[in-house]
N, C-alpha and C. Protein backbone atom coordinates (compact mmCIF):
# COMPACT_ATOMS: atom_id res chain seq x y z
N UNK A 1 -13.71 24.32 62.02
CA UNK A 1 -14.02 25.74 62.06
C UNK A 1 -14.45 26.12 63.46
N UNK A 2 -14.25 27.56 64.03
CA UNK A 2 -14.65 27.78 65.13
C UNK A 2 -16.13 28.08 65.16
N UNK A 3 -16.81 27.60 66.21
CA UNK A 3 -18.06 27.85 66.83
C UNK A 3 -18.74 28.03 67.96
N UNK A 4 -19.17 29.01 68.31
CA UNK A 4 -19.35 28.58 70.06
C UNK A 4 -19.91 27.30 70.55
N UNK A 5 -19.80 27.37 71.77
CA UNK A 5 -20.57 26.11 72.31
C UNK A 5 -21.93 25.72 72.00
N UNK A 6 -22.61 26.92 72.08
CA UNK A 6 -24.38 27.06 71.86
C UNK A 6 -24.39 26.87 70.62
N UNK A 7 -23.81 27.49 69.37
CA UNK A 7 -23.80 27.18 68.27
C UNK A 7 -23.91 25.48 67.97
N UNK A 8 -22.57 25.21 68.74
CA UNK A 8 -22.24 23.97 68.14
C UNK A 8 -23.63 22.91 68.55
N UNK A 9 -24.02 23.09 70.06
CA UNK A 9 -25.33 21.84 70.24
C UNK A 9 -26.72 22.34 69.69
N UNK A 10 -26.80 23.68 69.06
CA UNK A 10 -27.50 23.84 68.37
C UNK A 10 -27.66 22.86 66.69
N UNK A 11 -26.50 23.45 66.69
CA UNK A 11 -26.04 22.43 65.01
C UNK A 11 -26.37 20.93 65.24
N UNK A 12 -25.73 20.39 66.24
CA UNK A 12 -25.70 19.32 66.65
C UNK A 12 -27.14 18.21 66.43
N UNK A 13 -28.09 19.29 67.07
CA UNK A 13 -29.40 19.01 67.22
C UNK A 13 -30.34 19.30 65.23
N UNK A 14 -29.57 20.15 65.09
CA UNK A 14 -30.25 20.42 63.73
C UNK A 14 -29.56 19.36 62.37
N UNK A 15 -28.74 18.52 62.88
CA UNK A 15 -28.06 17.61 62.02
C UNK A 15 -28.83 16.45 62.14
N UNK A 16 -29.41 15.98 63.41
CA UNK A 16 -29.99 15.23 63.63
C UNK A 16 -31.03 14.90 63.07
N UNK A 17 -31.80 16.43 63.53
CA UNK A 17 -33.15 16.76 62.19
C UNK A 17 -33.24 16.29 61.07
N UNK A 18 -31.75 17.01 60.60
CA UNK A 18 -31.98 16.72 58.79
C UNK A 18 -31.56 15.10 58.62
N UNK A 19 -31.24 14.34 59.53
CA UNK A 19 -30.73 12.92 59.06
C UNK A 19 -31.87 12.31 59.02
N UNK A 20 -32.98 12.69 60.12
CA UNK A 20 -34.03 12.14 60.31
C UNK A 20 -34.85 12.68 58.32
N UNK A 21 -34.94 13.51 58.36
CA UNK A 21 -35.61 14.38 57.26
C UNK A 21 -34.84 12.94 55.80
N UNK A 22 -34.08 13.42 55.59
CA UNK A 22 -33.19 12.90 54.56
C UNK A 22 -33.50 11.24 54.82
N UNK A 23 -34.17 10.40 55.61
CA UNK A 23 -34.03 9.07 55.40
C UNK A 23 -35.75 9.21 55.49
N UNK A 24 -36.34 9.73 55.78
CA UNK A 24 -38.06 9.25 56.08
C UNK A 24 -38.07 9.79 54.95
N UNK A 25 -37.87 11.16 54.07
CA UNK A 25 -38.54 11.43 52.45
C UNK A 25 -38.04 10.71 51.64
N UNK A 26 -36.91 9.69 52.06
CA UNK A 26 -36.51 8.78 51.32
C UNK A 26 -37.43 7.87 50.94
N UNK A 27 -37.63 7.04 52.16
CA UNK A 27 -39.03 6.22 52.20
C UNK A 27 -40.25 6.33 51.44
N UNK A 28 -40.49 8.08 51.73
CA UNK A 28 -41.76 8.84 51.63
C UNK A 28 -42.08 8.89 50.19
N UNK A 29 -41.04 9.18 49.11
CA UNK A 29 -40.48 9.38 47.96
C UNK A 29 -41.29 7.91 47.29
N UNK A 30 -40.73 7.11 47.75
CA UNK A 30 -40.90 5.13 47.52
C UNK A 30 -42.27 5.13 47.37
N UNK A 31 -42.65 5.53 48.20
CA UNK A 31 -44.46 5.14 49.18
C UNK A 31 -45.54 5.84 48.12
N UNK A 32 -45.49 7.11 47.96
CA UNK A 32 -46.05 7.86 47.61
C UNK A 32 -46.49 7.67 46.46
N UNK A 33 -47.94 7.45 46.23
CA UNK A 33 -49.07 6.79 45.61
C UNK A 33 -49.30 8.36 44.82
N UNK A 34 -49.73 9.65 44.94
CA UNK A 34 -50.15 10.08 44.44
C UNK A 34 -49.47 10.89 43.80
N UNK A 35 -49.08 10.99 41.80
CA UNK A 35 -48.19 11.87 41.33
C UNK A 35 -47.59 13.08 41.52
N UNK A 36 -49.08 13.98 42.38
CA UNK A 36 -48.59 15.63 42.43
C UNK A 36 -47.46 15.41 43.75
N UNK A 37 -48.05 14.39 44.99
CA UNK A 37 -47.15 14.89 46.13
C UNK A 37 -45.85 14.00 45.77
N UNK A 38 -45.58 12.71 45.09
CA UNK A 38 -44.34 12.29 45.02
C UNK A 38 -43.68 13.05 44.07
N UNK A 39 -43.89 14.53 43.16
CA UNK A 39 -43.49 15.19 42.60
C UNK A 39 -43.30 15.89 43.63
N UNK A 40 -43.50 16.19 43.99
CA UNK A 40 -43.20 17.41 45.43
C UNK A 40 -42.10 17.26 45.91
N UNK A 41 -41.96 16.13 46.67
CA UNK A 41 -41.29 15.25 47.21
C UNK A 41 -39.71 15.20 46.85
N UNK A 42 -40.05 14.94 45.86
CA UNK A 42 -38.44 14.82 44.35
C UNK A 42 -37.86 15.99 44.36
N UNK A 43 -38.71 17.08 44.49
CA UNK A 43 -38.72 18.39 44.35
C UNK A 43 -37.62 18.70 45.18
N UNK A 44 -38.15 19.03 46.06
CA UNK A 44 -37.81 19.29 47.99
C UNK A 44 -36.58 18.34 48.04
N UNK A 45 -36.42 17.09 47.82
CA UNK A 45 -35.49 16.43 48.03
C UNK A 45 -33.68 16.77 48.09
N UNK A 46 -33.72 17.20 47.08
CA UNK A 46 -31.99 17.31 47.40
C UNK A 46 -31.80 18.88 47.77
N UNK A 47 -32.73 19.53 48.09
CA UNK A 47 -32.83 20.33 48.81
C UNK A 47 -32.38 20.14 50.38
N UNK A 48 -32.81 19.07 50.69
CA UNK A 48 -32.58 18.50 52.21
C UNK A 48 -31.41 17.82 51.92
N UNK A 49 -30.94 17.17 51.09
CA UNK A 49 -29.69 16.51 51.43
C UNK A 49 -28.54 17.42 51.50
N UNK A 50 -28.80 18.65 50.42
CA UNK A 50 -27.36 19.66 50.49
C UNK A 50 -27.38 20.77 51.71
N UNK A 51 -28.57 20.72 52.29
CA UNK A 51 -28.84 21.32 53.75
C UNK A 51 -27.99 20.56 54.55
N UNK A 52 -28.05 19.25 54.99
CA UNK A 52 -27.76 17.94 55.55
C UNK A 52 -26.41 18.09 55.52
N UNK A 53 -25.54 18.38 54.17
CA UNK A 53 -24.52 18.07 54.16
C UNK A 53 -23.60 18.83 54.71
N UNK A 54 -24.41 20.29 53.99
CA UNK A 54 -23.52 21.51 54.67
C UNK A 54 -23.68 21.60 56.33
N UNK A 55 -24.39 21.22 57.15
CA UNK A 55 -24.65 21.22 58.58
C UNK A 55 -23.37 19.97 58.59
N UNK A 56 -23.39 18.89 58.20
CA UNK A 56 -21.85 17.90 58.31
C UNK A 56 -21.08 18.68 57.98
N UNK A 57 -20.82 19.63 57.14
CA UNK A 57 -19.29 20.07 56.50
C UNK A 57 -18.75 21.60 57.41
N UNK A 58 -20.08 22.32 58.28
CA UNK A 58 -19.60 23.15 59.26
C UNK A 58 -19.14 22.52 60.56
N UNK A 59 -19.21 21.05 61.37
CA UNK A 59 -18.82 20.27 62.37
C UNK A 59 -17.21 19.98 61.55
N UNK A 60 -17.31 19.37 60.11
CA UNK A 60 -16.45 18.38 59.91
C UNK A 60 -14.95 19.24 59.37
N UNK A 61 -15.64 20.06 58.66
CA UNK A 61 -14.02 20.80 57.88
C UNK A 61 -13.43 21.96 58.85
N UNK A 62 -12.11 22.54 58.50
CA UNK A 62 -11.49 23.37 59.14
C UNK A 62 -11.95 24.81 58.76
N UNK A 63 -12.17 24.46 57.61
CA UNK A 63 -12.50 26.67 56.75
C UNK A 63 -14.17 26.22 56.78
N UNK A 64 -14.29 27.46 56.37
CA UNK A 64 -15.93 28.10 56.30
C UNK A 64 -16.60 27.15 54.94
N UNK A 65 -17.62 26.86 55.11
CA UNK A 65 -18.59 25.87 53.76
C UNK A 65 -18.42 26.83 53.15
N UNK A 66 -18.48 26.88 51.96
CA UNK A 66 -19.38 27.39 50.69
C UNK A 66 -20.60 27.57 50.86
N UNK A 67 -21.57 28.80 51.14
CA UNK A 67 -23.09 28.46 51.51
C UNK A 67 -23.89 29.15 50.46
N UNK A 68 -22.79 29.48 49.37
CA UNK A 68 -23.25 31.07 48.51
C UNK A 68 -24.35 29.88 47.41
N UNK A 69 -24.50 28.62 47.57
CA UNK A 69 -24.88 27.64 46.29
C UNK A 69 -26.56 27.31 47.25
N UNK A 70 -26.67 27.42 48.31
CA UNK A 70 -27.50 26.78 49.09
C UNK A 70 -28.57 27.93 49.69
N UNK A 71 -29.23 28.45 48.65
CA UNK A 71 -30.51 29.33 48.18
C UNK A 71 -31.83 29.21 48.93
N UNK A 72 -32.76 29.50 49.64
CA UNK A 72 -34.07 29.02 49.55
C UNK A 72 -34.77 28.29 48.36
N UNK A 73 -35.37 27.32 48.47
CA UNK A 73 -36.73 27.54 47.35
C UNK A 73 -37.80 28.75 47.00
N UNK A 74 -38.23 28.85 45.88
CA UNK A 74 -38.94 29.99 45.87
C UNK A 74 -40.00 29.48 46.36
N UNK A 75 -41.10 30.48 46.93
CA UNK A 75 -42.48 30.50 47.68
C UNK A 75 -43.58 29.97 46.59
N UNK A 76 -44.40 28.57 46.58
CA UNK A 76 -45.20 28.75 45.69
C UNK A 76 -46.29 28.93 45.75
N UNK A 77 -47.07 29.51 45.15
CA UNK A 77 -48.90 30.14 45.51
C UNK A 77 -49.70 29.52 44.52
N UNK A 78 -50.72 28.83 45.11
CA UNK A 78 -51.12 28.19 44.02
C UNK A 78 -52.75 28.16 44.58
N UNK A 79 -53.35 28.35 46.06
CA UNK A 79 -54.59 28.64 46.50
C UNK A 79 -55.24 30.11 46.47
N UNK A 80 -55.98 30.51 45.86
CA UNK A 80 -56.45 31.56 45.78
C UNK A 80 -57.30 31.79 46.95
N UNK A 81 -57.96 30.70 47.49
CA UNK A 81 -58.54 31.33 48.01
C UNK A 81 -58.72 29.99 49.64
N UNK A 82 -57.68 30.41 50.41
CA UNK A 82 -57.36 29.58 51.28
C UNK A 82 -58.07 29.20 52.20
N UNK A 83 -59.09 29.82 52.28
CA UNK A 83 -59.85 29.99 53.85
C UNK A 83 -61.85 29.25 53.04
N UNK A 84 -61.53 28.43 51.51
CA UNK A 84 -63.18 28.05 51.41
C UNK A 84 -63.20 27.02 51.84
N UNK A 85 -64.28 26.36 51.52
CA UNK A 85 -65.09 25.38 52.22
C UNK A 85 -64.03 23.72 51.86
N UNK A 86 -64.06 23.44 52.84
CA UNK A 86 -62.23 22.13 52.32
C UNK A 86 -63.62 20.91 51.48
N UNK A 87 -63.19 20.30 51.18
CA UNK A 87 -63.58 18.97 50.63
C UNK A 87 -63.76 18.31 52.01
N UNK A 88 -64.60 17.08 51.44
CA UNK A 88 -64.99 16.12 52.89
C UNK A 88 -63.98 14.88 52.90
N UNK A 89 -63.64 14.36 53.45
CA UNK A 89 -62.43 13.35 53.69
C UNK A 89 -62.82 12.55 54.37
N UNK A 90 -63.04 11.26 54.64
CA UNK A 90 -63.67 10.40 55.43
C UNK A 90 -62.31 10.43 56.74
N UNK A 91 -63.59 10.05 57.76
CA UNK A 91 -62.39 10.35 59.45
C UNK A 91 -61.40 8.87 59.32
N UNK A 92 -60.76 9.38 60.10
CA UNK A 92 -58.92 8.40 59.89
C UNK A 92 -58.95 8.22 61.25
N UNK A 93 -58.19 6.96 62.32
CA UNK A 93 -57.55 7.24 62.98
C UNK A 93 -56.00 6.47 63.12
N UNK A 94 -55.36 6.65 64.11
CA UNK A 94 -54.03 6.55 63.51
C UNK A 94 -54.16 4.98 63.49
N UNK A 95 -52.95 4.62 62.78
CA UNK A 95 -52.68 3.13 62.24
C UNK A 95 -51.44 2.47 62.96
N UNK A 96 -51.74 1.68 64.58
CA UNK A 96 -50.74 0.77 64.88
C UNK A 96 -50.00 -0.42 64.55
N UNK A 97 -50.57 -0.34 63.01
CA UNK A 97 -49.66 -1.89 62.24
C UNK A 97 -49.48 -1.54 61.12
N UNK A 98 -48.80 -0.44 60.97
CA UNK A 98 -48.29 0.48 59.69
C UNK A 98 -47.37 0.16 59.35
N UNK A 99 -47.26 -0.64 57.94
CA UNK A 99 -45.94 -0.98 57.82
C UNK A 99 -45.02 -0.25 55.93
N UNK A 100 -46.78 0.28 55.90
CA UNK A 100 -46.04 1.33 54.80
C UNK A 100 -46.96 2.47 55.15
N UNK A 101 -46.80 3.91 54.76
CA UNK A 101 -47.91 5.13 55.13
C UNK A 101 -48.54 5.43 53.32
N UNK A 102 -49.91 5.93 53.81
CA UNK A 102 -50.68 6.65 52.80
C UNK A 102 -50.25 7.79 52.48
N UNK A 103 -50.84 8.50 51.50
CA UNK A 103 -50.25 9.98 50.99
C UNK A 103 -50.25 10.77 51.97
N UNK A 104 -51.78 10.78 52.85
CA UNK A 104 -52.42 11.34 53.84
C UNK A 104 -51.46 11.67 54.93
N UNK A 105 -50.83 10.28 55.25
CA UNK A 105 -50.01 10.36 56.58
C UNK A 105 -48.32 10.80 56.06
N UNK A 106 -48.25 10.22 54.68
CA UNK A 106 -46.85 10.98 54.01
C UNK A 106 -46.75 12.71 54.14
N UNK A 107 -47.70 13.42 54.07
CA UNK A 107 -48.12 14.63 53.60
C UNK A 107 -47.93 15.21 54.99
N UNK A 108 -48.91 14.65 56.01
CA UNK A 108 -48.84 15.00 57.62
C UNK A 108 -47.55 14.91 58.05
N UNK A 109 -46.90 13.87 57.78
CA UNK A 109 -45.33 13.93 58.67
C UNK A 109 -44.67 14.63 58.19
N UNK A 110 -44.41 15.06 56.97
CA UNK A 110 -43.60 16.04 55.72
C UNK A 110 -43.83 17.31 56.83
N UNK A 111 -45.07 17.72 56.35
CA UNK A 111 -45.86 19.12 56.87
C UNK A 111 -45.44 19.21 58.39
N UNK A 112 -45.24 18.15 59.41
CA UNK A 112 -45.06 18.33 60.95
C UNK A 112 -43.59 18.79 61.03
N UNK A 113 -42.73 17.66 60.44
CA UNK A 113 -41.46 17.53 60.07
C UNK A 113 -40.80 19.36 59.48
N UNK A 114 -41.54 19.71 58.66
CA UNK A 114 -40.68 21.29 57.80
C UNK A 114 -41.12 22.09 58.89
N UNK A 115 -42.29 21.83 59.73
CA UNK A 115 -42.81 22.94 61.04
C UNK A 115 -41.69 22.96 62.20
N UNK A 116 -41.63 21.99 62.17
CA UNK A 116 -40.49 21.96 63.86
C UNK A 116 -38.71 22.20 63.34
N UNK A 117 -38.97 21.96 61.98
CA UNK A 117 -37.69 22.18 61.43
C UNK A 117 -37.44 23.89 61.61
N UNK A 118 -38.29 24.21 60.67
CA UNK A 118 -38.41 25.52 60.58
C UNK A 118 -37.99 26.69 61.91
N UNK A 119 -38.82 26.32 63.08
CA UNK A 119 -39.11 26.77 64.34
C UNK A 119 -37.70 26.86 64.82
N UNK A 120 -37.04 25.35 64.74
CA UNK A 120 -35.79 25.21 65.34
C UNK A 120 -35.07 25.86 64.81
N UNK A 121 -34.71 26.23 63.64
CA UNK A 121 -33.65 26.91 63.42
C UNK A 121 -34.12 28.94 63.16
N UNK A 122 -35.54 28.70 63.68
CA UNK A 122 -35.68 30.22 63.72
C UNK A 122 -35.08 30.34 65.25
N UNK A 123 -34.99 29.83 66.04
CA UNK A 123 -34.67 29.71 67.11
C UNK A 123 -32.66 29.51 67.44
N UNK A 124 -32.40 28.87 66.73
CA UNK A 124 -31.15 28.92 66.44
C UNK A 124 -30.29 29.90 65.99
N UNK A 125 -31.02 30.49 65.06
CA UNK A 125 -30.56 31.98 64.19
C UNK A 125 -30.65 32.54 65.14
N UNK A 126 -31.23 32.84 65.89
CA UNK A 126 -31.49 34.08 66.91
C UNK A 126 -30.00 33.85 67.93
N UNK A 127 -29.34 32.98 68.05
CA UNK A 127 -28.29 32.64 69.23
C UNK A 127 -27.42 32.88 68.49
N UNK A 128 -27.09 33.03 66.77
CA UNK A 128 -25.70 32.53 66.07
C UNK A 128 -24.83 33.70 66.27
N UNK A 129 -23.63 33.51 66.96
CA UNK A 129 -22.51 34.60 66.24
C UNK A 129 -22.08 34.71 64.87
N UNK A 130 -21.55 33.44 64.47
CA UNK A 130 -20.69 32.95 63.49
C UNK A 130 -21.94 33.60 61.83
N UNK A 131 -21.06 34.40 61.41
CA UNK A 131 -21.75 35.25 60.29
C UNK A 131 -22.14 34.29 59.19
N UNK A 132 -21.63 33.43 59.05
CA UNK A 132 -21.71 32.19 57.69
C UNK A 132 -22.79 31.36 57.86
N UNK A 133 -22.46 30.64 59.11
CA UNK A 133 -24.05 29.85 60.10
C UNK A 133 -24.68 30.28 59.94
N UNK A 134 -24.78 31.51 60.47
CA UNK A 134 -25.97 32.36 60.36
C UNK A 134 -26.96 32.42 59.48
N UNK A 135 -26.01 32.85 57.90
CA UNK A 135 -26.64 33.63 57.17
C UNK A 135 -27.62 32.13 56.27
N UNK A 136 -26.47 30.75 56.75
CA UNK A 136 -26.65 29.21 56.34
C UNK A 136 -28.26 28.87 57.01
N UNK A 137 -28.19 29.41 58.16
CA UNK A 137 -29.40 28.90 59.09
C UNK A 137 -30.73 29.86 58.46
N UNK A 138 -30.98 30.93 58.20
CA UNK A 138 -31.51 31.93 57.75
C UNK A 138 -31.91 31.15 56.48
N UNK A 139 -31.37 30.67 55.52
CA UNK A 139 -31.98 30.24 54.11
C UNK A 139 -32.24 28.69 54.55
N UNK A 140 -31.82 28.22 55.43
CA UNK A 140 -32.76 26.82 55.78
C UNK A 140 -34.22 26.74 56.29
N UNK A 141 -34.17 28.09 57.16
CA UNK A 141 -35.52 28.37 57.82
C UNK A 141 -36.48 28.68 57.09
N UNK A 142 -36.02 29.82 55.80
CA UNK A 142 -36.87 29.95 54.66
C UNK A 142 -36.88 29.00 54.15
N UNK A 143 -35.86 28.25 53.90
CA UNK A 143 -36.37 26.50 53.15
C UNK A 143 -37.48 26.11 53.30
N UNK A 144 -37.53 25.90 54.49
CA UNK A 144 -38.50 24.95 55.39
C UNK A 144 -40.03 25.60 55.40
N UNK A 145 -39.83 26.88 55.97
CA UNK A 145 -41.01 27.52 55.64
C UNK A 145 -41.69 27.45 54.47
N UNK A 146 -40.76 27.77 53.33
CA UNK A 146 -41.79 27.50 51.89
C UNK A 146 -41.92 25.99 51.70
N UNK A 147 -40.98 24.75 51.87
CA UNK A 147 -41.94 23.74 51.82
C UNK A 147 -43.22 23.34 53.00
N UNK A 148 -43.09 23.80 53.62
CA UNK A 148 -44.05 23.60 54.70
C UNK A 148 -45.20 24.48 54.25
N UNK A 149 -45.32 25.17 53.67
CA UNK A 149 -46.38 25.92 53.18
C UNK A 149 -46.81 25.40 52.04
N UNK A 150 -45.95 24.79 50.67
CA UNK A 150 -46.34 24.06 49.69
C UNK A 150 -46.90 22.62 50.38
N UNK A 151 -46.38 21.89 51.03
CA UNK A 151 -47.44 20.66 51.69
C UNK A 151 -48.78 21.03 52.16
N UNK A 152 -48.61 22.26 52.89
CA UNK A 152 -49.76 22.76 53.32
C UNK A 152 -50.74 22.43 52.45
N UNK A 153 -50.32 23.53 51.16
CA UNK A 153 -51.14 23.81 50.46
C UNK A 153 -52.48 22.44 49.76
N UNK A 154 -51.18 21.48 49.77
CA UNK A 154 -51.21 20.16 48.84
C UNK A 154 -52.73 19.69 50.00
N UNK A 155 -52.14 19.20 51.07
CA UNK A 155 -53.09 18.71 52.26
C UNK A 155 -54.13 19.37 51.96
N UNK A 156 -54.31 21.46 52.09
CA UNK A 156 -55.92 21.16 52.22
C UNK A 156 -56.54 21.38 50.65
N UNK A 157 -55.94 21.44 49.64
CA UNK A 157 -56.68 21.12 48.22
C UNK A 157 -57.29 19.45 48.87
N UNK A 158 -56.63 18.64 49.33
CA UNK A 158 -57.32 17.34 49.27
C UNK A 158 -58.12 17.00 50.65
N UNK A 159 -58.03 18.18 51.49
CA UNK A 159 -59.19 18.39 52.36
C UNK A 159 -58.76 18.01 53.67
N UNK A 160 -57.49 17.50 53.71
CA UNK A 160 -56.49 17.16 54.91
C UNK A 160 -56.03 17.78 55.88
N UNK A 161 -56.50 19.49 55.60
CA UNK A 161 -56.09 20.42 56.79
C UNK A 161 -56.77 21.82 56.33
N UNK A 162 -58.12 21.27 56.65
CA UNK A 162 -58.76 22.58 56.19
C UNK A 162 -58.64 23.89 57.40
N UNK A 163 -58.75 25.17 56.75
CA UNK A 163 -58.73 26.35 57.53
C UNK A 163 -60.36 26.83 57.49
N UNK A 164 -60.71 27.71 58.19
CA UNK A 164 -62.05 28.33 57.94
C UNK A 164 -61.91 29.97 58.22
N UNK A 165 -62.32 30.70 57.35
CA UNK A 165 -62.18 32.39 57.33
C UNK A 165 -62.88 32.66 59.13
N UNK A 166 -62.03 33.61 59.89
CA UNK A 166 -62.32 34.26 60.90
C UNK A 166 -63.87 35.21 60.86
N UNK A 167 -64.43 34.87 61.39
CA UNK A 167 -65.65 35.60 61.80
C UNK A 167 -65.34 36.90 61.48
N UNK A 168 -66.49 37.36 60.77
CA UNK A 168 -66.14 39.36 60.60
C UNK A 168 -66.74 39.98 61.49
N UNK A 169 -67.55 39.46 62.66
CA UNK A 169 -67.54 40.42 63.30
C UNK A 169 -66.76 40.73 64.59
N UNK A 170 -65.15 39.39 64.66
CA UNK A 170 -64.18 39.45 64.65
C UNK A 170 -63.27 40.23 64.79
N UNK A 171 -63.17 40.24 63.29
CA UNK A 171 -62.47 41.07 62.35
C UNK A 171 -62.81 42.69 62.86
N UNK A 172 -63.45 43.24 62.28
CA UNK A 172 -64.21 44.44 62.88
C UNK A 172 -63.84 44.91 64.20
N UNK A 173 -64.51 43.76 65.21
CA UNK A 173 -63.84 44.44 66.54
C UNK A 173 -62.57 44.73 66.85
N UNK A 174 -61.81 44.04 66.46
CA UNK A 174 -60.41 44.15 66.08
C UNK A 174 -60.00 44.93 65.68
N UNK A 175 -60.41 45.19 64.29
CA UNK A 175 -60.11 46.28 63.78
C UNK A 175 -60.45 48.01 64.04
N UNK A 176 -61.52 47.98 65.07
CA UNK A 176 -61.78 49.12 65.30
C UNK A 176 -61.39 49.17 66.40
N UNK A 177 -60.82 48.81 66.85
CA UNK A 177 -59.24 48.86 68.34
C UNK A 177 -58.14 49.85 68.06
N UNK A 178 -57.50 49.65 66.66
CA UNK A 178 -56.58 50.33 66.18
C UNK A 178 -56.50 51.17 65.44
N UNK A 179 -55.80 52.47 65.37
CA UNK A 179 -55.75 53.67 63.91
C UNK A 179 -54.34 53.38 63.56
N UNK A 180 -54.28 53.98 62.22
CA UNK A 180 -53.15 54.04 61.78
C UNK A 180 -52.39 55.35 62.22
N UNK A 181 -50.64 54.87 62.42
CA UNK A 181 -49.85 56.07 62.91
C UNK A 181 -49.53 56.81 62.20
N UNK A 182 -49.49 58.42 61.80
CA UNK A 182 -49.45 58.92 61.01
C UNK A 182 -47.84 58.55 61.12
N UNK A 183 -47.14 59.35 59.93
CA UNK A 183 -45.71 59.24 59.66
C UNK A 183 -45.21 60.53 60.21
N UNK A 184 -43.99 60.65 60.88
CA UNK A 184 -43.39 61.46 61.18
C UNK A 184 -42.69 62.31 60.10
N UNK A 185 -41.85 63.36 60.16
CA UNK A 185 -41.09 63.84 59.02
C UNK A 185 -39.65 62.71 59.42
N UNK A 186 -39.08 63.09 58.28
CA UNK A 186 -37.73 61.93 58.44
C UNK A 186 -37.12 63.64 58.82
N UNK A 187 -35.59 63.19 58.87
CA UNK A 187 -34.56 64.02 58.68
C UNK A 187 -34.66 64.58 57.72
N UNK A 188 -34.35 66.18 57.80
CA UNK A 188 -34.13 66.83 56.52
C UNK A 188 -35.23 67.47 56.36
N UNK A 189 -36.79 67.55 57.07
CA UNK A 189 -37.92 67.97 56.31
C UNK A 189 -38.50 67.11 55.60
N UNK A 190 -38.02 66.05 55.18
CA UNK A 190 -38.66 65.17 54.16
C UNK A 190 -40.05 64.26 55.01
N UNK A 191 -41.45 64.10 54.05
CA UNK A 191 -42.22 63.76 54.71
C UNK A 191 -42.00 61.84 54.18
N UNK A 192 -42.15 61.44 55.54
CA UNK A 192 -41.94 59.80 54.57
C UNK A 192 -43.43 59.12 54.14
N UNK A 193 -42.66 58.54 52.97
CA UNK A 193 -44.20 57.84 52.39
C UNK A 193 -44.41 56.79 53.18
N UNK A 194 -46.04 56.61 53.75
CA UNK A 194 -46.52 55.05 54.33
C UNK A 194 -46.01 54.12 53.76
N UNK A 195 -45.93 54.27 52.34
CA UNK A 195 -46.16 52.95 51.59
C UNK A 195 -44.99 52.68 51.63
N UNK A 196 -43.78 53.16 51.13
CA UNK A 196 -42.54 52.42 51.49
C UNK A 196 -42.35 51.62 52.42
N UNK A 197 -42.58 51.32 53.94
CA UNK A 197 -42.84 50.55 54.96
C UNK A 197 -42.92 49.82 54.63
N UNK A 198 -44.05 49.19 53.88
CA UNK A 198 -45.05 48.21 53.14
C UNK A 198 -44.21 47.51 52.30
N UNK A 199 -43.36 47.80 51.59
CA UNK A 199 -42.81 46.97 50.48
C UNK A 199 -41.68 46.24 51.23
């Protein structure tokens, strides 16, 4: 199939990714001691391999993939309240005679791994001509993003990447920097609603 040049060492580089991706959650899958994240794991899984494949089958075939089967995951929410106090976790440091990883460090590479994934192909999308790539690269990035946000999540329930709420008086100063813009009329006389924006 045709692709530009930039396209193509873009792809190039994002095939790489997913080969890397597709053989370490392999491992990761094996390793993984604790039920919720090797459920995760399983989850996410052939998610990455039919990503994987279709990035081989836009280099390898002559016509356009099929990309209409290769969906995001849906977003899952499961912290209410993201920013409390994390659990205590005893300090770690890294392990130079690792010859299998903990959940801890399964969870961290997953979570590093869907971040740079993610990035790269938000970065990629932005260069694509090719309308199919495109629209292919666009539901990988959301891929990645929602598992990278479900690991997230997983890590700081078990206290592995805690956040802490921003100072309000922060917040405040911040906030009293800015007003809201009123709305113009649209065309026609019509006054537009704020809230539409919003949705």
């Amino acid at each position: 199939m045709q692709l530009a040049a930039h396209e193509f060492r873009d792809l190039s580089e994002l095939i790489a990714s997913c080969y890397n991706t597709v053989t370490c959650m392999g491992s990761f899958i094996n390793q993984a001691q604790d039920p919720e994240l090797k459920s995760m794991l399983e989850r996410h899984y052939p998610k990455h391999i039919a990503d994987y494949n279709l990035k081989v089958d836009f280099v390898q075939s002559v016509s356009t993939p099929d990309i209409t089967k290769f969906q995001p995951d849906d977003l899952t929410k499961k912290l209410d309240n993201y920013t409390a106090p994390p659990q205590i976790v005893s300090a770690s440091a890294p392990r130079t005679d690792a010859t299998t990883h903990t959940d801890r460090e399964i969870a961290l590479a997953y979570l590093l791994n869907q971040k740079a994934a993610a990035k790269n192909y938000a970065s990629a999308v932005l260069e694509c001509a090719n309308p199919e790539l495109r629209t292919f690269l666009e539901n990988a990035f959301l891929n990645s993003s929602r598992h990278s946000y479900e690991v997230w999540q997983y890590m700081a329930q078990k206290g592995y990447y805690p956040l802490s709420p921003a100072p309000q008086q922060d917040i405040q100063m911040v906030s009293s920097m800015y007003q809201i813009v009123p709305q113009p009329p649209l065309f026609g006389g019509q006054q537009a609603n704020p809230q539409s924006f919003l949705q």
